[in-house]
Protein backbone atom coordinates (compact mmCIF):
# COMPACT_ATOMS: atom_id res chain seq x y z
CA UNK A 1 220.05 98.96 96.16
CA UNK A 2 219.75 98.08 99.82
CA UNK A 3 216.55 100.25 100.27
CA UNK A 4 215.40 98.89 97.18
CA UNK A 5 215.43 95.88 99.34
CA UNK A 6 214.02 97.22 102.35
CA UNK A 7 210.95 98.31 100.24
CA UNK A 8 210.77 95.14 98.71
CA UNK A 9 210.42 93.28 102.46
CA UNK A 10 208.19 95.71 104.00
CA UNK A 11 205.67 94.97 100.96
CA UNK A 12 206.36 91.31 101.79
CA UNK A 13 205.39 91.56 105.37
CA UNK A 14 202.43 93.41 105.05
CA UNK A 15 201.14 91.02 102.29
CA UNK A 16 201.99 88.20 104.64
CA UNK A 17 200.46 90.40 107.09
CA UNK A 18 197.46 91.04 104.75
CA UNK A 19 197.04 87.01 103.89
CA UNK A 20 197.38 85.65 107.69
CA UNK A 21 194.75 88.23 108.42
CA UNK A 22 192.41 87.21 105.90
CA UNK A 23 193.19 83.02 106.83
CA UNK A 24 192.26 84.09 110.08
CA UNK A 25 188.97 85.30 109.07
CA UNK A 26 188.19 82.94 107.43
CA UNK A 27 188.60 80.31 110.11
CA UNK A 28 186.63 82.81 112.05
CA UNK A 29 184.01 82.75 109.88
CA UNK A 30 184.07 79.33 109.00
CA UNK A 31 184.36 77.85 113.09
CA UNK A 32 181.13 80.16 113.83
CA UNK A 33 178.90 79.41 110.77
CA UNK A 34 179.72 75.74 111.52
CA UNK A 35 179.08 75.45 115.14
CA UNK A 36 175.31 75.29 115.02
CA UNK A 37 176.26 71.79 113.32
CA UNK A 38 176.86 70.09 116.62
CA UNK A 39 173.55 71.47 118.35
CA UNK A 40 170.37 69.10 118.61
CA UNK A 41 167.97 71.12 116.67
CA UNK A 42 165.22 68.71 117.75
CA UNK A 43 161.60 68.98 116.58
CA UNK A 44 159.83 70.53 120.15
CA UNK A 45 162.40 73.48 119.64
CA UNK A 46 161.12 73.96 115.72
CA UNK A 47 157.69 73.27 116.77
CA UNK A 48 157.71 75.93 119.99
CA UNK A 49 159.18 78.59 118.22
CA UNK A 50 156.80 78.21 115.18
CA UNK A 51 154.03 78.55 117.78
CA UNK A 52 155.03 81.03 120.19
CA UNK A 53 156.35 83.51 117.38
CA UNK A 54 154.21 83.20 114.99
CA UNK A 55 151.28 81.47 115.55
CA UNK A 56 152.08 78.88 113.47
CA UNK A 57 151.94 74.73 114.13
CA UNK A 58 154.12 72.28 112.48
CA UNK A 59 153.96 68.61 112.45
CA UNK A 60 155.15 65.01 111.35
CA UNK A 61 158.57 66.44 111.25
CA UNK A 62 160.44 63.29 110.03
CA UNK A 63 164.31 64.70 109.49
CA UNK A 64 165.90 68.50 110.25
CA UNK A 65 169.41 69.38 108.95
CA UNK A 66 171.56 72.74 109.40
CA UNK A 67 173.60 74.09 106.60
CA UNK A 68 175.73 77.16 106.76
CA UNK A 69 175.58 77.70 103.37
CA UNK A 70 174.85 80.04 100.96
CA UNK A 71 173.59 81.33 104.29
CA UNK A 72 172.71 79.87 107.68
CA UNK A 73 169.28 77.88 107.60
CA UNK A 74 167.58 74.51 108.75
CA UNK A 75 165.95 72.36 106.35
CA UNK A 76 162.66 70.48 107.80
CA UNK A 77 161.77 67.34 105.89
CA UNK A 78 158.05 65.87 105.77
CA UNK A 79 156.36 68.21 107.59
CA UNK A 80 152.91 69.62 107.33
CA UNK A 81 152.39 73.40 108.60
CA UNK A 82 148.62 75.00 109.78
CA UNK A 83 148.59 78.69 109.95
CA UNK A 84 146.50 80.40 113.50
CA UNK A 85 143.31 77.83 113.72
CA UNK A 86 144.10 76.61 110.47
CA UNK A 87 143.77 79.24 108.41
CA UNK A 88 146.11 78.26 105.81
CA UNK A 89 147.52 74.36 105.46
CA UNK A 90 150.37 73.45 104.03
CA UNK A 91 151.20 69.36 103.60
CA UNK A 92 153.91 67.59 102.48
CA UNK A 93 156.51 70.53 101.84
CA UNK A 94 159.94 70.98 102.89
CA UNK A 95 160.66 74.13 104.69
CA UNK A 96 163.37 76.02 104.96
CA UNK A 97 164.13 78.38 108.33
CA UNK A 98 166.16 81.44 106.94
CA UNK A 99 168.61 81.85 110.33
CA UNK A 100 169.42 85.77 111.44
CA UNK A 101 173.40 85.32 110.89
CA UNK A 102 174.20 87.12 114.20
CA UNK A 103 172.22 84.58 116.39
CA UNK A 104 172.61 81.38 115.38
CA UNK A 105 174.65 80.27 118.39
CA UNK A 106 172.00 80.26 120.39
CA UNK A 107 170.80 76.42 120.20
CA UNK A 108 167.35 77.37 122.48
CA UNK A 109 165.47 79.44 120.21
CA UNK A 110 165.50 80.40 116.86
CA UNK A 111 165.77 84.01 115.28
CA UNK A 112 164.01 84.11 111.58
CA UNK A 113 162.27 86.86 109.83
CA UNK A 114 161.96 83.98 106.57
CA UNK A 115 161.16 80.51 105.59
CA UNK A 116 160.82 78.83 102.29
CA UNK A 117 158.68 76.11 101.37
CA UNK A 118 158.98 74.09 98.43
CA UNK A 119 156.82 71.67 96.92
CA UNK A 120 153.89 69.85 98.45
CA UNK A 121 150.07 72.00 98.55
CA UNK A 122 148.45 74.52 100.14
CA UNK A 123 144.50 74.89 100.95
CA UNK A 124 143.20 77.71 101.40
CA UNK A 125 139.42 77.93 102.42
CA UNK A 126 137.60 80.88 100.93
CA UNK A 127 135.71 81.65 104.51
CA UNK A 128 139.44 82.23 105.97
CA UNK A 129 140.46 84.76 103.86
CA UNK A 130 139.59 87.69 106.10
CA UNK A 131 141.23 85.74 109.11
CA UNK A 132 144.52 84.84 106.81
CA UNK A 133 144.55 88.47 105.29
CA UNK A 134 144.50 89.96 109.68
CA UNK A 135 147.18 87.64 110.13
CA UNK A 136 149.82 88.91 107.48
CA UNK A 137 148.65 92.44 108.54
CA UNK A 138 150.46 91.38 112.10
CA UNK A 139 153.43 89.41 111.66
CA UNK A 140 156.46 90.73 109.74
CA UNK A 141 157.40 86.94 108.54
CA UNK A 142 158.39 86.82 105.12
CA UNK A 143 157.25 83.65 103.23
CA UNK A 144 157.89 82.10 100.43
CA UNK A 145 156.23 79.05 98.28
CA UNK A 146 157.91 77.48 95.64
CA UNK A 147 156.58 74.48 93.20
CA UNK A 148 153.44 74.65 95.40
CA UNK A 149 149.72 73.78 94.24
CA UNK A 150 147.41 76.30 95.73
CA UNK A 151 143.52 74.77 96.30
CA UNK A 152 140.77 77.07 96.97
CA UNK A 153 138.46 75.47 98.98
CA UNK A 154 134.87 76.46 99.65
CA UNK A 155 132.39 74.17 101.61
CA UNK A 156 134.97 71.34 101.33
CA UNK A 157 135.19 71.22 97.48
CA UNK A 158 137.80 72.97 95.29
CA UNK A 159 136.77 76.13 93.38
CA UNK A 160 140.12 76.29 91.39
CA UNK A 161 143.73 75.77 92.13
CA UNK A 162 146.70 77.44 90.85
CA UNK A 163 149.44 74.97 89.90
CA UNK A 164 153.46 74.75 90.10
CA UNK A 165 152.73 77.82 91.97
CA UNK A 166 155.51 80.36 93.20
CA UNK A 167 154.26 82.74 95.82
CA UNK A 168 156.15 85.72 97.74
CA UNK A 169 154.74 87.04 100.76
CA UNK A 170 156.77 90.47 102.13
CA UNK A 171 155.51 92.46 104.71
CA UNK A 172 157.31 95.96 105.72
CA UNK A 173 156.93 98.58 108.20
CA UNK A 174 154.41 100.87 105.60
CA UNK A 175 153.46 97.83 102.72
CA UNK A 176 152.21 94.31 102.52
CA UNK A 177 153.05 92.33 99.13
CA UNK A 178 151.99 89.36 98.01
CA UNK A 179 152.81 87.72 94.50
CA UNK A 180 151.52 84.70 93.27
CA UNK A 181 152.89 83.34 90.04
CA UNK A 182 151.65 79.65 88.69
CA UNK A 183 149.76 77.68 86.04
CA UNK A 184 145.83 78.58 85.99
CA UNK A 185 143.77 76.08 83.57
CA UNK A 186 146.88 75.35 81.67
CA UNK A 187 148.24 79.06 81.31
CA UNK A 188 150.05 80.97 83.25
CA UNK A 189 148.81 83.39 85.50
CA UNK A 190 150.15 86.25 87.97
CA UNK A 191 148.27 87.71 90.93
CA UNK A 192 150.14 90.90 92.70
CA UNK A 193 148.81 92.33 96.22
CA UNK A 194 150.11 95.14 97.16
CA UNK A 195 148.37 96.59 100.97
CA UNK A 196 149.59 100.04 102.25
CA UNK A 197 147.86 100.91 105.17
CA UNK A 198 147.05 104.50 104.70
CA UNK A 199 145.77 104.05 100.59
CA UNK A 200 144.67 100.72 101.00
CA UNK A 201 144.67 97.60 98.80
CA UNK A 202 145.40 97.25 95.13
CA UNK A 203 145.14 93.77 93.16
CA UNK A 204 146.12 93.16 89.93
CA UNK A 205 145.77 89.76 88.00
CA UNK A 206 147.60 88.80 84.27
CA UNK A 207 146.77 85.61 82.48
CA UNK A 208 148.48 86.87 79.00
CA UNK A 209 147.74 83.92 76.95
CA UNK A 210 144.21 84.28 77.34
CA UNK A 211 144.95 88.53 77.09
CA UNK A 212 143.59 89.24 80.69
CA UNK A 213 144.23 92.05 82.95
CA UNK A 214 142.27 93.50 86.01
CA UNK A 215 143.09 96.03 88.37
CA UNK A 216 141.40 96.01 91.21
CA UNK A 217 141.48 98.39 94.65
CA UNK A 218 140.17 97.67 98.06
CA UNK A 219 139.64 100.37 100.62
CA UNK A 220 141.51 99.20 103.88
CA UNK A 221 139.44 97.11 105.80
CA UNK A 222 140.49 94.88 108.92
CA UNK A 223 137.01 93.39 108.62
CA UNK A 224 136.90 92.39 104.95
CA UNK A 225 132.83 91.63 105.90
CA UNK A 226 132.62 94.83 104.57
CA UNK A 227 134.29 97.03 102.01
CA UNK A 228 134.62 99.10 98.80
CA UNK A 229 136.41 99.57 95.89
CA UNK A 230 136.56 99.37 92.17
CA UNK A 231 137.48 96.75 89.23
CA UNK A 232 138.76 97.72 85.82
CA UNK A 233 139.05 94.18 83.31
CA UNK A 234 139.90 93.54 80.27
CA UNK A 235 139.14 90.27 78.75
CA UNK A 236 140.30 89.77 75.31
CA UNK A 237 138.53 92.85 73.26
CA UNK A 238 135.93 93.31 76.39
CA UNK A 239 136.36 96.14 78.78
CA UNK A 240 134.39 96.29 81.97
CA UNK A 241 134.49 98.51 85.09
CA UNK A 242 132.26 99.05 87.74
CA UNK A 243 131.95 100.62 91.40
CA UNK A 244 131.16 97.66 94.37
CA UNK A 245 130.61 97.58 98.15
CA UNK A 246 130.55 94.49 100.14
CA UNK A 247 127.77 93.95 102.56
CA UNK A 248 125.90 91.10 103.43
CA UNK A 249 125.88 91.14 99.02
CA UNK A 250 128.35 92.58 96.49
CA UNK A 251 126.20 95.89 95.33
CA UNK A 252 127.77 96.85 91.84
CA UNK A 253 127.46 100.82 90.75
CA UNK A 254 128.31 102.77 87.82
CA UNK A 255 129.50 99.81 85.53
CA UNK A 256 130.45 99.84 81.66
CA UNK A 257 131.00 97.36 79.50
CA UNK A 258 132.39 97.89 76.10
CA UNK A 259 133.28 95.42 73.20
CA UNK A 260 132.30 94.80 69.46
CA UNK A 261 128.69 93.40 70.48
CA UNK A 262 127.59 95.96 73.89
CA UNK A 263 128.04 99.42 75.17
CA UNK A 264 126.12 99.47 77.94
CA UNK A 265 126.10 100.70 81.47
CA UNK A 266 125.18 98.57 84.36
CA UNK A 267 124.30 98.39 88.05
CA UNK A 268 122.85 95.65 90.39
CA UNK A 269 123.61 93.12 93.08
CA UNK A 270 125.65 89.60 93.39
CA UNK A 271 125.18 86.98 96.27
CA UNK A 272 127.56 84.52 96.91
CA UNK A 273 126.47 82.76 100.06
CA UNK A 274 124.63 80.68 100.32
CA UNK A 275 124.46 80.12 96.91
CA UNK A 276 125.62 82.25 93.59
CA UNK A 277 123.24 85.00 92.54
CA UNK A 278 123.71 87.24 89.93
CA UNK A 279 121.21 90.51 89.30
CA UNK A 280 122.27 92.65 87.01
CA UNK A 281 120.14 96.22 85.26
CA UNK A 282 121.55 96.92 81.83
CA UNK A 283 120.42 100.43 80.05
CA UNK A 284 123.29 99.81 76.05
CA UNK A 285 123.80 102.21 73.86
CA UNK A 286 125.02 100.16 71.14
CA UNK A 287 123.64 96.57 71.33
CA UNK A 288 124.67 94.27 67.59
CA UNK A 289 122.39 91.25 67.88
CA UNK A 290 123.59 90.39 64.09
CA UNK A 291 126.78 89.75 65.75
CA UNK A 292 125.41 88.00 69.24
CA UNK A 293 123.45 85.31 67.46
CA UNK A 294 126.26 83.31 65.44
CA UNK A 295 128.44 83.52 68.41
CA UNK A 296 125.51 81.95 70.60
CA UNK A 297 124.86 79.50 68.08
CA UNK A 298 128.27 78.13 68.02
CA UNK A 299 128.91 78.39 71.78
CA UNK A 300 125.46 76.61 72.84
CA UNK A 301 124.20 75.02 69.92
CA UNK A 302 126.48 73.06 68.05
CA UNK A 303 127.72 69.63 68.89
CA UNK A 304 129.86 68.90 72.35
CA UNK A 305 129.01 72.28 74.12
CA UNK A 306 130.04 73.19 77.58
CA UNK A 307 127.34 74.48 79.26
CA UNK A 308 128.76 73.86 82.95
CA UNK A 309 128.54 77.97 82.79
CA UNK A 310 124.85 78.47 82.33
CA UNK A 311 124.15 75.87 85.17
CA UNK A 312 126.37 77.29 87.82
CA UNK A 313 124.56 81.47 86.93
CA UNK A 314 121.27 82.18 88.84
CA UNK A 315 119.57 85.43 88.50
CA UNK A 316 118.48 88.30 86.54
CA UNK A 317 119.42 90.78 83.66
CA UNK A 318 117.17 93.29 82.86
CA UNK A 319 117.53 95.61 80.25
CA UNK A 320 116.02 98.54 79.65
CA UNK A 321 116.64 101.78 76.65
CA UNK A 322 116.92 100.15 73.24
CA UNK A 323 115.46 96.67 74.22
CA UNK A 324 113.15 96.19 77.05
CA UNK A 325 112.79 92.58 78.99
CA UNK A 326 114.28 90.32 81.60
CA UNK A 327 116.33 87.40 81.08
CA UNK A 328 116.21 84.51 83.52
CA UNK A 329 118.95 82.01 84.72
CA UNK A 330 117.58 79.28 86.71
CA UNK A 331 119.13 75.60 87.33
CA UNK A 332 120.16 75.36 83.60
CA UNK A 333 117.62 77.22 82.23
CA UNK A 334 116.97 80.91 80.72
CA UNK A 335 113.81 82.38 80.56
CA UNK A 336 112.96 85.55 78.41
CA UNK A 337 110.24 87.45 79.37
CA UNK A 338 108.24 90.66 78.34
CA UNK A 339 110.63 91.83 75.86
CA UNK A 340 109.33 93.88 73.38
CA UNK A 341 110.62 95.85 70.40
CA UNK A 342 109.86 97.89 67.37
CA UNK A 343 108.04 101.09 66.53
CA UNK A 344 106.10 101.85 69.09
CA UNK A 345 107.07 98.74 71.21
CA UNK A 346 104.80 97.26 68.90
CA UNK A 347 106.71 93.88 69.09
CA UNK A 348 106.70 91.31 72.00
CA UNK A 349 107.51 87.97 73.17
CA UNK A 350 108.71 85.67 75.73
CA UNK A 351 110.99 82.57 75.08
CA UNK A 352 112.22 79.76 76.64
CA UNK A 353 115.61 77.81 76.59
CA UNK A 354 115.82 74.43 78.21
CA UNK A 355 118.26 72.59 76.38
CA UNK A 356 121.15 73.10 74.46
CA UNK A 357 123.57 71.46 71.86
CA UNK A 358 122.73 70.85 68.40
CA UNK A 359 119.18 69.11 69.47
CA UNK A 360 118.77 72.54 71.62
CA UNK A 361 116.01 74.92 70.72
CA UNK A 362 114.28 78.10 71.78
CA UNK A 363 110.38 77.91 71.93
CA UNK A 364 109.01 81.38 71.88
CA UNK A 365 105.30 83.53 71.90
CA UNK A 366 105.10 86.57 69.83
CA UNK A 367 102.85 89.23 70.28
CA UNK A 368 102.82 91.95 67.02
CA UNK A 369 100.44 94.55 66.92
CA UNK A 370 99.28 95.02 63.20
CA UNK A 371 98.16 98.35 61.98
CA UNK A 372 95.45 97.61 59.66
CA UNK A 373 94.99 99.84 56.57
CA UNK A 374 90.80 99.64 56.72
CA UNK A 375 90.16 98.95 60.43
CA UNK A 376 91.47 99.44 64.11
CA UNK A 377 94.65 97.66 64.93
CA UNK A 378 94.57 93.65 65.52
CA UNK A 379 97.18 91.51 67.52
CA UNK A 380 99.25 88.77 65.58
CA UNK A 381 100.03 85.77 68.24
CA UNK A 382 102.81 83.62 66.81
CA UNK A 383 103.93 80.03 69.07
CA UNK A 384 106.81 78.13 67.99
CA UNK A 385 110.54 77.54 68.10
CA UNK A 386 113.70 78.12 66.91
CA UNK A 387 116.24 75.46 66.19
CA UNK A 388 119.50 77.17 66.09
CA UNK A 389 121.70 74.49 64.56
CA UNK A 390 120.10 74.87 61.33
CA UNK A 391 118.98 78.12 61.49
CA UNK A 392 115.37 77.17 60.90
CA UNK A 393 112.37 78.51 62.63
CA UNK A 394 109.19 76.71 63.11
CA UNK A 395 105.65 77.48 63.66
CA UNK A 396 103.64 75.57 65.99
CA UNK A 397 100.38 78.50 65.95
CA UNK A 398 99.47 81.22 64.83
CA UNK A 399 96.67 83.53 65.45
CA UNK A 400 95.49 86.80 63.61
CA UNK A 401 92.53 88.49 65.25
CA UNK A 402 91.71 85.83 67.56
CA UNK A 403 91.46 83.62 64.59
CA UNK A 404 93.66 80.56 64.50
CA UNK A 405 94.80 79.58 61.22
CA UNK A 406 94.76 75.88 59.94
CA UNK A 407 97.79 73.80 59.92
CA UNK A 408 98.30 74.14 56.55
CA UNK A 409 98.29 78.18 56.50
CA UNK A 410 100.67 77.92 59.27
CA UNK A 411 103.16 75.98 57.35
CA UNK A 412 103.08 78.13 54.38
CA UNK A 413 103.43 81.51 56.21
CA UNK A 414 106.57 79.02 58.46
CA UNK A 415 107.62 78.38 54.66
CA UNK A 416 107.53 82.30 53.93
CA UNK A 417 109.48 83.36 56.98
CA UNK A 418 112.50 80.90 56.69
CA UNK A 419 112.81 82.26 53.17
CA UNK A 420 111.99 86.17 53.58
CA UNK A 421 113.47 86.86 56.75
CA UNK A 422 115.60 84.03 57.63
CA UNK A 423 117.77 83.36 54.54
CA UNK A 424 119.67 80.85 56.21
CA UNK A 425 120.98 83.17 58.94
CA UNK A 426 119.62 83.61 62.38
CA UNK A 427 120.66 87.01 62.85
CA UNK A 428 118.26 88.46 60.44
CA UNK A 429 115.49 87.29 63.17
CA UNK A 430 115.82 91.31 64.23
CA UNK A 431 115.81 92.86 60.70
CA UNK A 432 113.40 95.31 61.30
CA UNK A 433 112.99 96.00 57.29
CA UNK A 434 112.61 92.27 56.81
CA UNK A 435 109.96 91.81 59.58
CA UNK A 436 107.92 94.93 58.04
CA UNK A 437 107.93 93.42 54.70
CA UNK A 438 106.56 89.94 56.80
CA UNK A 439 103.85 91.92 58.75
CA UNK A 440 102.71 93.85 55.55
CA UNK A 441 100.84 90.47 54.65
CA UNK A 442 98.32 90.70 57.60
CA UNK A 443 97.26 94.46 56.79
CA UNK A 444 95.00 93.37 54.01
């Protein structure tokens, strides 16, 4: 009984021992965690520390407060933050300084390896990027944005922005990540860089709602004036990859495309400064213009079209292999010129697009060499246009053997060609069979 009793006391005490311990620690804990409370974190000492560590200025601080908890870290209030020389700007957010547990009792300069900043925007100008990608490249701060709108500036206007915008920046020893998730045109996209120094850079953007993904790799390049890489994207049902290298221009090699309209391969050369040029060489292997023409039609030619697209491309496609020619982009307009077609490349013409919508149409000259049952071969010159809304074309001349027929022949043979070769559908404007049968009336 009595050592029953012993037992019994000596558990006692060392729980008692146990809980006094653990009060202590607490109080500990508690008293250190809370002693940065009394010190005068004042806006010079955010301000110098921002600077002299990391290159970074902060202003229009209007109110700072410490809180131990859920771990040590000072709020700033109403403060805008500018990256080295502006590189990045950051307005109206509050930040959050991430304290290194261990060394928060020193109240004359602040340890961090994190901050957080919520709310308010963020500009980023498209000229910086090389300086703002150096920077991270440097400095092992971790940040992170939350509820932020990213702009994307470029000659003081805004290319796009990325809304509501949640963006992690971790650097490490061997890796540099950086994760942008946020609202892009009303859907949500994510962007995911991930540098390693020796392997270099690889990018890859989602937007699932509109069922986008593209991979894209970056040799590692301090001076991103010049580098290499590749893109894979899909886009809906369209797949395209391509090889690039970044000069003075973007030079594009080896490129495929592949969806239900194009298989083609593709190589050329994009300019961005000063202004957006696009030249592009296509050789396809499978091209369906049965199933290009409706599309265009509804896109461009039917009532409140958005043709902000077609004005902002400049440059080139040529294509070569199963359709010869060069198509033209030029403030608003597309020019097609020297295509030609057929047996023999015995069909060619040149057309015009200047305006669009359901008034739109597409003047064009045709060139058809007839092979004439009795005699040499003679040249067919057709002028006239197409008016895609109704799927109509019109003939404004037409001349067989350097003979121009009358008004009146021209409207019957129009007449004939709407209703042979036409039939209500613009994509039977390439039926070869159809166009034969048409021809066949000039070799008597």
């Amino acid at each position: 009984m009595i050592k029953n009793l012993n037992l019994i006391f000596k558990k006692k005490t060392v729980y008692k021992i146990i809980f006094n311990f653990l009060v202590f620690f607490i109080i500990i804990v508690f008293t250190y965690f809370s002693i940065p409370y009394f010190f005068n974190h004042s806006p010079q000492l955010i301000e110098e520390n921002f600077k002299t560590n990391n290159d970074i200025n902060i202003k229009n601080i209007s109110k700072i407060n410490y809180k131990a908890f859920p771990t040590p870290r000072i709020e700033v209030y109403g403060s805008n933050l500018y990256l080295k020389e502006n590189i990045l700007e950051i307005d109206g957010s509050e930040i959050v300084i991430i304290l290194n547990p261990s060394k928060i009792l020193n109240n004359k300069k602040l340890y961090y390896s994190k901050i957080l900043i919520k709310g308010g925007s963020t500009k980023i100008k498209t000229n910086n990027i090389n300086k703002l990608s150096n920077y991270f490249k440097k400095k092992k701060l971790k940040i992170f944005l939350i509820k932020n709108n990213l702009f994307f500036i470029r000659n003081k206007k805004s290319l796009f922005e990325i809304n509501n915008s949640i963006v992690e920046i971790r650097p490490s020893n061997n890796q540099k990540q950086l994760r942008v998730n946020g609202i892009f045109l009303n859907h949500k996209i994510t962007f995911l860089l991930k540098s390693q120094l020796e392997n270099g850079n690889n990018i890859i953007i989602k937007i699932p709602e509109l069922d986008i993904l593209s991979r894209i790799f970056l040799t590692n390049k301090d001076n991103l004036s010049f580098f290499n890489g590749f893109v894979n994207l899909e886009v809906l049902n369209n797949f395209f990859k391509f090889n690039f290298t970044k000069e003075k221009n973007i030079k594009i090699n080896e490129g495929f495309v592949r969806n239900n309209i194009i298989n083609s391969s593709f190589e050329g050369e994009v300019t961005i400064n000063p202004n957006f040029l696009l030249n592009l060489t296509f050789e396809p292997t499978v091209l369906n213009i049965k199933k290009l023409l409706p599309i265009i039609q509804k896109k461009y030619f039917s009532d409140n079209v958005d043709i902000e697209l077609i004005k902002k491309i400049n440059g080139s496609f040529i294509f070569k292999r199963m359709t010869q020619g060069v198509v033209t982009f030029k403030n608003g307009e597309i020019l097609f010129s020297n295509f030609h077609s057929g047996s023999n490349n015995s069909l060619f013409f040149n057309a015009r697009i200047s305006e669009f919508g359901k008034k739109g149409k597409i003047y064009f000259d045709v060139l058809k060499t007839i092979q004439h049952r009795k005699s040499s071969p003679k040249e067919l010159k057709i002028s006239g246009f197409i008016h895609p809304s109704s799927s109509k074309i019109f003939f404004e001349q037409l001349l067989f053997d350097e003979k121009d027929y009358t008004q009146e022949d021209v409207k019957i043979l129009q007449k004939n060609f709407n209703n042979e070769v036409i039939q209500k559908s613009l994509s039977n404007i390439f039926n070869q069979s159809k166009l034969n049968n048409f021809f066949n009336n000039f070799k008597d």
